[in-house]
PDB file of N, CA and C in Angstrom:
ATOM      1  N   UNK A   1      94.187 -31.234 152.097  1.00  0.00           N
ATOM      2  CA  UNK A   1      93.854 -32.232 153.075  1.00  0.00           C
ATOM      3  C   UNK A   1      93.180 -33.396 152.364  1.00  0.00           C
ATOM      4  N   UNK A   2      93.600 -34.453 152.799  1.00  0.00           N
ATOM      5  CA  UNK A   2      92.675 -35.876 152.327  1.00  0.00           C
ATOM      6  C   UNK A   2      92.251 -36.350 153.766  1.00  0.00           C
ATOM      7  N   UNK A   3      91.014 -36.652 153.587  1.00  0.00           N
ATOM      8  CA  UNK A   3      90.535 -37.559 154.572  1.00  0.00           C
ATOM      9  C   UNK A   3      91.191 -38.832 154.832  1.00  0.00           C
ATOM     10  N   UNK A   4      91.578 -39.433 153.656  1.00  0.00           N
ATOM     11  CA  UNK A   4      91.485 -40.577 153.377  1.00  0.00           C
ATOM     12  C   UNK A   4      92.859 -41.533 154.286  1.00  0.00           C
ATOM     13  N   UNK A   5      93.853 -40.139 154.501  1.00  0.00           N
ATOM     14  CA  UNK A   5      95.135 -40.364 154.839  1.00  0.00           C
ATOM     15  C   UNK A   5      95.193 -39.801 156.149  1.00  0.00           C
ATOM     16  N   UNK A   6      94.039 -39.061 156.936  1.00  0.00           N
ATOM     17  CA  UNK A   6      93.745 -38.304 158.275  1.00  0.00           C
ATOM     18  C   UNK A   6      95.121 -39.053 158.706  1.00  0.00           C
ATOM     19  N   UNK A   7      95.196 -40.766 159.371  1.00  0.00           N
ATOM     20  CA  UNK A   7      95.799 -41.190 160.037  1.00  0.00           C
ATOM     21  C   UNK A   7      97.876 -40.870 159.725  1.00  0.00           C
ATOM     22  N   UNK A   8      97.797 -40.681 158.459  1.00  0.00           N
ATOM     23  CA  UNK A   8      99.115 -40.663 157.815  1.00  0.00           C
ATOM     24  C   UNK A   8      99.780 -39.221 158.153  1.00  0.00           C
ATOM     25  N   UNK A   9      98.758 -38.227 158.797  1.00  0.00           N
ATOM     26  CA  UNK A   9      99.198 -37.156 158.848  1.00  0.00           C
ATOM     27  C   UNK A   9     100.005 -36.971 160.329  1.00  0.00           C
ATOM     28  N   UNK A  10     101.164 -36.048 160.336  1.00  0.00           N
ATOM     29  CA  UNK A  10     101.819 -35.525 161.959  1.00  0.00           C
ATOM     30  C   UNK A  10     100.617 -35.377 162.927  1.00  0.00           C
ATOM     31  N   UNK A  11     100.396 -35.667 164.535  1.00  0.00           N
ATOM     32  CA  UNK A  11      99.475 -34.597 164.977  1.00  0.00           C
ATOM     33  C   UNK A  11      99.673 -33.315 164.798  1.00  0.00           C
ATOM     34  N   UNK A  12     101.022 -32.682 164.451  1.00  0.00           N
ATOM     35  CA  UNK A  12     100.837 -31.306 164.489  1.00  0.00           C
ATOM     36  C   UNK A  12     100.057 -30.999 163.219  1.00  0.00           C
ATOM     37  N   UNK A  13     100.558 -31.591 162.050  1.00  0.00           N
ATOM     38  CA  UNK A  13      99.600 -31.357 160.474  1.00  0.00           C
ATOM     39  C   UNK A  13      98.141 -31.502 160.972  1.00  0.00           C
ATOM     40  N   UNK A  14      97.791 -32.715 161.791  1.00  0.00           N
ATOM     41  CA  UNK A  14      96.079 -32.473 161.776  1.00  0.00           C
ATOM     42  C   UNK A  14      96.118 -31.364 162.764  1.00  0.00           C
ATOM     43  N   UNK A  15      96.575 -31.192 163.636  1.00  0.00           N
ATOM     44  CA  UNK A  15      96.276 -29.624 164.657  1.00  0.00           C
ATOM     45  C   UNK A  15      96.136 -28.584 163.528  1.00  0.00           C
ATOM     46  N   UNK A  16      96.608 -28.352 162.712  1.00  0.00           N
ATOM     47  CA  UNK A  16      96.755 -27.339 161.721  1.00  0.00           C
ATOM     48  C   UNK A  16      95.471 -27.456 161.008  1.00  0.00           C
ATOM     49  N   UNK A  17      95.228 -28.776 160.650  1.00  0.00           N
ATOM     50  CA  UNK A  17      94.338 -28.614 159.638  1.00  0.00           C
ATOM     51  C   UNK A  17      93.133 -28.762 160.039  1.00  0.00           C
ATOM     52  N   UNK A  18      92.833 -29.008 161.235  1.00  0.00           N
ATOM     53  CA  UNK A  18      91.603 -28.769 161.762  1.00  0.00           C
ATOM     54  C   UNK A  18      91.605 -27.005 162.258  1.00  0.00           C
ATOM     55  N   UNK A  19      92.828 -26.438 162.663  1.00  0.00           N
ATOM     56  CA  UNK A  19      92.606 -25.257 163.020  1.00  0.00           C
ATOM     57  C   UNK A  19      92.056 -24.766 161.379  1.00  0.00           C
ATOM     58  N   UNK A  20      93.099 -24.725 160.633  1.00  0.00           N
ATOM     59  CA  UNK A  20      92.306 -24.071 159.007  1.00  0.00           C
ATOM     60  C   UNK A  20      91.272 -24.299 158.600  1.00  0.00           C
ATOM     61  N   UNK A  21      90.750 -25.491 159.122  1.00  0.00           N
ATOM     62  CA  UNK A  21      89.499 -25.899 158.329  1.00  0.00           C
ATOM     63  C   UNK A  21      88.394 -25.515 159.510  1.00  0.00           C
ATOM     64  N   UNK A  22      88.696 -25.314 160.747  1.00  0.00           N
ATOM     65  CA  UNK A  22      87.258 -24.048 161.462  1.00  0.00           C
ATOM     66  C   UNK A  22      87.281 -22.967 161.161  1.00  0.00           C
ATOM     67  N   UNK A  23      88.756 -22.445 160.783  1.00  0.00           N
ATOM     68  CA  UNK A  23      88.527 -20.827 160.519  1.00  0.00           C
ATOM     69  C   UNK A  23      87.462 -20.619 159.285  1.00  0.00           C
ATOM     70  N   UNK A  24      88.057 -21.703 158.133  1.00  0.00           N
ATOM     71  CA  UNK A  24      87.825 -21.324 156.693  1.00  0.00           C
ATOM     72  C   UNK A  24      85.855 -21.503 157.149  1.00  0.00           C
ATOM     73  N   UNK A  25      85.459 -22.482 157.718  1.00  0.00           N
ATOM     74  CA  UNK A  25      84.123 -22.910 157.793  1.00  0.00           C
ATOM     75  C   UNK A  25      83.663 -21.143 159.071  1.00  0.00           C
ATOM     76  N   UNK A  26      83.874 -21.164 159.817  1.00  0.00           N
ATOM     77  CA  UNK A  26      83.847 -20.068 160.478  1.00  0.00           C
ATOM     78  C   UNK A  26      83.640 -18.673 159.762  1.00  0.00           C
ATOM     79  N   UNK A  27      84.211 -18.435 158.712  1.00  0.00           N
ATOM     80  CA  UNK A  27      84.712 -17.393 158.204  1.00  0.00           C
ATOM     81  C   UNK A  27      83.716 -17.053 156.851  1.00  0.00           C
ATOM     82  N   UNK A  28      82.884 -18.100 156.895  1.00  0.00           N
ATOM     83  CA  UNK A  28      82.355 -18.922 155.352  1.00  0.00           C
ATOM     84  C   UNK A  28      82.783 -18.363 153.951  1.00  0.00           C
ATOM     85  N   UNK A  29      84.137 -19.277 154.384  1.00  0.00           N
ATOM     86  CA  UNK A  29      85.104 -19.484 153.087  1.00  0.00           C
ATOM     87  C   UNK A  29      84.321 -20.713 152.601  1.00  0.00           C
ATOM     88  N   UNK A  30      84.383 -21.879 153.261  1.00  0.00           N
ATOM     89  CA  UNK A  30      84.236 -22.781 153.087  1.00  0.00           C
ATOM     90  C   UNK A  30      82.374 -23.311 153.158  1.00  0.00           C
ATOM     91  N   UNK A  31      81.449 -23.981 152.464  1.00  0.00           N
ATOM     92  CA  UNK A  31      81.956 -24.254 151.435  1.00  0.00           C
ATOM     93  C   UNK A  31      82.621 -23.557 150.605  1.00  0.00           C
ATOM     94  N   UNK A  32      83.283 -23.875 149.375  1.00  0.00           N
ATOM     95  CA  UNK A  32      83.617 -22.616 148.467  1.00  0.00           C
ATOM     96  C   UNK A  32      82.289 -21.622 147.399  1.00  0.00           C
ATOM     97  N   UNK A  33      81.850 -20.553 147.453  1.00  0.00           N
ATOM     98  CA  UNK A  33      81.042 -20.045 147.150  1.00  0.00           C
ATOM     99  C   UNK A  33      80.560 -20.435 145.527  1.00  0.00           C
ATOM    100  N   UNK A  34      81.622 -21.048 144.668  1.00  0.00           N
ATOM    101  CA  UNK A  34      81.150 -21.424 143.574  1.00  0.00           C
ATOM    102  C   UNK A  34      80.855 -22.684 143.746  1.00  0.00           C
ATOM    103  N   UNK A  35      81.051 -23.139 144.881  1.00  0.00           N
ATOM    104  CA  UNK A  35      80.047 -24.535 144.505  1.00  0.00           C
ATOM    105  C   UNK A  35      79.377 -24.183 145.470  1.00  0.00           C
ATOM    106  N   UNK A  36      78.505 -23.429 146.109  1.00  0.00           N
ATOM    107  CA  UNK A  36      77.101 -23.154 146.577  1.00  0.00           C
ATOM    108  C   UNK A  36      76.149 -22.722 145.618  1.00  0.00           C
ATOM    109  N   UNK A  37      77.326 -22.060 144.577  1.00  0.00           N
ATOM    110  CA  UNK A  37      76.480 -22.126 143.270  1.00  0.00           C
ATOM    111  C   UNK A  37      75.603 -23.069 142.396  1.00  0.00           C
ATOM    112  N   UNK A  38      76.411 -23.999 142.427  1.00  0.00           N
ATOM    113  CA  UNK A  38      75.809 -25.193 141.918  1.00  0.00           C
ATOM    114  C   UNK A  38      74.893 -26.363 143.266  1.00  0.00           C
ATOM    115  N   UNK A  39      75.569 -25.895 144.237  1.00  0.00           N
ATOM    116  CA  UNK A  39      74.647 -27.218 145.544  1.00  0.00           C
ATOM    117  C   UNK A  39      74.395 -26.075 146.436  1.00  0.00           C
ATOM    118  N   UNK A  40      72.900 -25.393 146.211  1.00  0.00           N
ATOM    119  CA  UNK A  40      72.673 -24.285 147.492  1.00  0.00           C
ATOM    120  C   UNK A  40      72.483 -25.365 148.335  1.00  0.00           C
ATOM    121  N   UNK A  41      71.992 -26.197 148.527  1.00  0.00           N
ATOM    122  CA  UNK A  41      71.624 -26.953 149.390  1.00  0.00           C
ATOM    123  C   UNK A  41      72.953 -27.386 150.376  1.00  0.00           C
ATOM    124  N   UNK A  42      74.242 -26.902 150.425  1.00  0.00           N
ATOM    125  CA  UNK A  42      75.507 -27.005 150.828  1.00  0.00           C
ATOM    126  C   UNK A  42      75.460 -26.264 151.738  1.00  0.00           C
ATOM    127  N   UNK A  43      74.797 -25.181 152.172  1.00  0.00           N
ATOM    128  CA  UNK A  43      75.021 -23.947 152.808  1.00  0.00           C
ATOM    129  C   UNK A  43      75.087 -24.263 154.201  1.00  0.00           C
ATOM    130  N   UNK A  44      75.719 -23.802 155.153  1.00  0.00           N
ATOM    131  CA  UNK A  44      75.862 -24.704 156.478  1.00  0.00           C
ATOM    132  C   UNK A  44      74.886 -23.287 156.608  1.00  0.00           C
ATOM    133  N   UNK A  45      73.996 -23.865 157.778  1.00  0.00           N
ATOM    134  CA  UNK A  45      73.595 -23.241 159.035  1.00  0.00           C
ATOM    135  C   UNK A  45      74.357 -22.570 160.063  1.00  0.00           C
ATOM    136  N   UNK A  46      74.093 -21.394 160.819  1.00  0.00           N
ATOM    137  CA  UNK A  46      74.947 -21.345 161.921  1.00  0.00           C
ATOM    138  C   UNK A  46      75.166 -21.607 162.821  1.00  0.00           C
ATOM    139  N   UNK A  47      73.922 -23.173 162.792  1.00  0.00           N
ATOM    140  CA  UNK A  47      74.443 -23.930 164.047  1.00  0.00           C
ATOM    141  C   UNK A  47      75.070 -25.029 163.399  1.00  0.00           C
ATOM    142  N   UNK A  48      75.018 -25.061 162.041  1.00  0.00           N
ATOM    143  CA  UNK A  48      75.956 -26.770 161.847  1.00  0.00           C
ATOM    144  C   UNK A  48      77.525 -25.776 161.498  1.00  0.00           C
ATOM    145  N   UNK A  49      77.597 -24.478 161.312  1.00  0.00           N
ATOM    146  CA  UNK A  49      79.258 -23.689 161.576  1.00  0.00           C
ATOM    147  C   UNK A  49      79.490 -24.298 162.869  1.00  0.00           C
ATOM    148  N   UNK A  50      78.757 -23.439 164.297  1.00  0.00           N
ATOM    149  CA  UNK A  50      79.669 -23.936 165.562  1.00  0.00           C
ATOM    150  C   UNK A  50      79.410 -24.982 165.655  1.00  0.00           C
ATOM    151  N   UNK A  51      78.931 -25.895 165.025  1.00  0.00           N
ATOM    152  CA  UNK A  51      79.028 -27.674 165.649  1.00  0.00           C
ATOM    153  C   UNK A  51      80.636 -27.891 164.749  1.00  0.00           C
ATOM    154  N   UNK A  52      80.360 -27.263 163.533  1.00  0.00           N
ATOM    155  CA  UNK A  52      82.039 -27.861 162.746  1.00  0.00           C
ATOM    156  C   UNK A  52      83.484 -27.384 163.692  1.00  0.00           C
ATOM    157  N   UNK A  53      82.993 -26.102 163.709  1.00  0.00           N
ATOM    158  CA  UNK A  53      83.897 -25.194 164.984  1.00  0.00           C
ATOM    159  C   UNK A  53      84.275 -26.017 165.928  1.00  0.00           C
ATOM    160  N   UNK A  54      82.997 -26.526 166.946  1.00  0.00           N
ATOM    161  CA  UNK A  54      83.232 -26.664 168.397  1.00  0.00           C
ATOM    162  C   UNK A  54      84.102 -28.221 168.334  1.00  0.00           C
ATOM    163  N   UNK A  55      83.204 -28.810 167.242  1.00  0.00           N
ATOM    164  CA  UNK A  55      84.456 -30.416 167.004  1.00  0.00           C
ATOM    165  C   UNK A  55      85.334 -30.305 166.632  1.00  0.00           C
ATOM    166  N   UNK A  56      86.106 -29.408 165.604  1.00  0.00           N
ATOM    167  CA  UNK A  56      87.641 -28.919 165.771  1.00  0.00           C
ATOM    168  C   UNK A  56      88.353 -28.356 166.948  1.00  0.00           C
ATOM    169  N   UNK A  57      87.592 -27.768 167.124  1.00  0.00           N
ATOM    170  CA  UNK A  57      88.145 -27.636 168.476  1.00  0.00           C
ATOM    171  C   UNK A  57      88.357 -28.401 169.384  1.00  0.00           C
ATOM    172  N   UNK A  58      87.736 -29.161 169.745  1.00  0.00           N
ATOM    173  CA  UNK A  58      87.303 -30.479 170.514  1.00  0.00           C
ATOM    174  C   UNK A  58      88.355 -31.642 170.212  1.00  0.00           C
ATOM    175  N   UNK A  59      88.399 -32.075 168.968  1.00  0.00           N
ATOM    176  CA  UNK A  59      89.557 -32.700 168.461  1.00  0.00           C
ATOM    177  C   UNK A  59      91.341 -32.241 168.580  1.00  0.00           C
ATOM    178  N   UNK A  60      91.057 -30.685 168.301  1.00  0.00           N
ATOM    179  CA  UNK A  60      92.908 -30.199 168.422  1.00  0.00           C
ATOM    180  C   UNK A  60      92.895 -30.649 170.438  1.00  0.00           C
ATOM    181  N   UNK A  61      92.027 -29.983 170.977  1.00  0.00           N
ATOM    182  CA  UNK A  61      92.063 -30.499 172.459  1.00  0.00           C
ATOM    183  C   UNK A  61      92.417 -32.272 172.487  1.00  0.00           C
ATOM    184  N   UNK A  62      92.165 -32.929 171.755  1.00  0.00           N
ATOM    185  CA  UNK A  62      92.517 -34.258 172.129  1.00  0.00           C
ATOM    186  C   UNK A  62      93.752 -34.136 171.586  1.00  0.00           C
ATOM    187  N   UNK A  63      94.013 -34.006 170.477  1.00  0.00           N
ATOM    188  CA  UNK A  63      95.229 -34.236 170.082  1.00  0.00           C
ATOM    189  C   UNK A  63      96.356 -33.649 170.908  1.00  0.00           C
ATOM    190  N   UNK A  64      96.353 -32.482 171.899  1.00  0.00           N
ATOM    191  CA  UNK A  64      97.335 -31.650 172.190  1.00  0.00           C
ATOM    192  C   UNK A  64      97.032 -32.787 173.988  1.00  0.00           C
ATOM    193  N   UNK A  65      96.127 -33.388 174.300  1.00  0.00           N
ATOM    194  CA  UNK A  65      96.372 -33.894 175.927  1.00  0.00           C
ATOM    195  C   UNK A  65      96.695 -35.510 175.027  1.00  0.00           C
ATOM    196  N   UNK A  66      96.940 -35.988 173.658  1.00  0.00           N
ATOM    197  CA  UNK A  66      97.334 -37.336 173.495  1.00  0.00           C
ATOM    198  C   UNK A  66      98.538 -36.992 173.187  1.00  0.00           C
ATOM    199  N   UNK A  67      98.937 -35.990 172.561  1.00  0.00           N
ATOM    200  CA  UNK A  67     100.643 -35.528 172.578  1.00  0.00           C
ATOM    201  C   UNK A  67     101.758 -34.929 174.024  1.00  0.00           C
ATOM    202  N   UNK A  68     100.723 -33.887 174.953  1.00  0.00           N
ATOM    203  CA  UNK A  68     100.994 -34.162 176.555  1.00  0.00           C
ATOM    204  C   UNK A  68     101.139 -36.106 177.210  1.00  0.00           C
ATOM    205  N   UNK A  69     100.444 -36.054 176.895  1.00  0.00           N
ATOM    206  CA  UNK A  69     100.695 -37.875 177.633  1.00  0.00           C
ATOM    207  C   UNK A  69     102.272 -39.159 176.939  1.00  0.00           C
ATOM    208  N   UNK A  70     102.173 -38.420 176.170  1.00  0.00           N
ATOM    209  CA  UNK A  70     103.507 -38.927 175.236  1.00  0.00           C
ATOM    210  C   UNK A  70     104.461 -38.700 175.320  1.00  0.00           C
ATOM    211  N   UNK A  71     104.425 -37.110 175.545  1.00  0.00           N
ATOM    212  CA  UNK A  71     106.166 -36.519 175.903  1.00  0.00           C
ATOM    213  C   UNK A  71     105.779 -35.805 177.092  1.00  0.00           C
ATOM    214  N   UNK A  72     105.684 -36.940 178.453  1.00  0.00           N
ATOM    215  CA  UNK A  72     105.215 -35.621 179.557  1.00  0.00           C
ATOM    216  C   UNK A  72     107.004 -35.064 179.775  1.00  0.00           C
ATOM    217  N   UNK A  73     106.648 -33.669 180.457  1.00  0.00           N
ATOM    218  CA  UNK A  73     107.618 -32.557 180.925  1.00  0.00           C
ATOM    219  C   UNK A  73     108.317 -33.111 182.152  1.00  0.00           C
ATOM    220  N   UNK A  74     109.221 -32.935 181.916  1.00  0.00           N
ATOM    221  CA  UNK A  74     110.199 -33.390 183.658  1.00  0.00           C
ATOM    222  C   UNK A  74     110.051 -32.286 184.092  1.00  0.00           C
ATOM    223  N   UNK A  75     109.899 -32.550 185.222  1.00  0.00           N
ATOM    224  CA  UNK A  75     109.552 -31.728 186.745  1.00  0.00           C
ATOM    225  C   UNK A  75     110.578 -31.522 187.401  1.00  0.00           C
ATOM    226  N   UNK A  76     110.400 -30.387 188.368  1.00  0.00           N
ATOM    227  CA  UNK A  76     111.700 -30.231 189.218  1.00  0.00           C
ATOM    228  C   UNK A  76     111.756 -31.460 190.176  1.00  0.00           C
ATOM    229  N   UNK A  77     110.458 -32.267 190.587  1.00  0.00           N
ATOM    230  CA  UNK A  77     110.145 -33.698 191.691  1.00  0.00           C
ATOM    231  C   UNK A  77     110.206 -34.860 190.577  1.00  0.00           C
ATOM    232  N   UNK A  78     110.304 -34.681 189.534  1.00  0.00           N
ATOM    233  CA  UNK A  78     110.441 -36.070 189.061  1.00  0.00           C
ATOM    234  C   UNK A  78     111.779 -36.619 188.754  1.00  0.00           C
ATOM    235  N   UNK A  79     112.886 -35.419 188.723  1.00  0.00           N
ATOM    236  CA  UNK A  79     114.403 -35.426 187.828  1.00  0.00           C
ATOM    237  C   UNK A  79     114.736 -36.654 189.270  1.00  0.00           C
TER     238      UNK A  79
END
């Protein structure tokens, strides 16, 4: 993932990569344990985990009602 290119990515690629990147933070994969080695001071809290969590989450929710609004579903009342 690059930040740098967030915008360059599919919504489905950022749906993905925000889902991977709460699990990995969730899971504490992330940070990676050899560099807590070197920056303890990296160590999330387990309230700054569910804040990383709850804004991925929060974000795939936008992305999935800005991709609903884009391709809405034909209806049996709209055909």
């Amino acid at each position: 993932m690059n930040l740098s290119r967030w915008n360059g990515y599919a919504p489905k690629r950022q749906q993905e990569i925000l889902s991977e990147m709460s699990s990995l933070v969730r899971n504490r994969v992330m940070p990676l344990p050899r560099y807590l080695l070197l920056h303890p001071e990296a160590r999330l809290s387990d309230a700054e985990v569910d804040y990383v969590y709850q804004w991925a989450k929060s974000e795939r929710e936008h992305l999935n009602t800005a991709a609903d609004s884009a391709n809405p579903v034909m209806t049996g009342s709209s055909r």
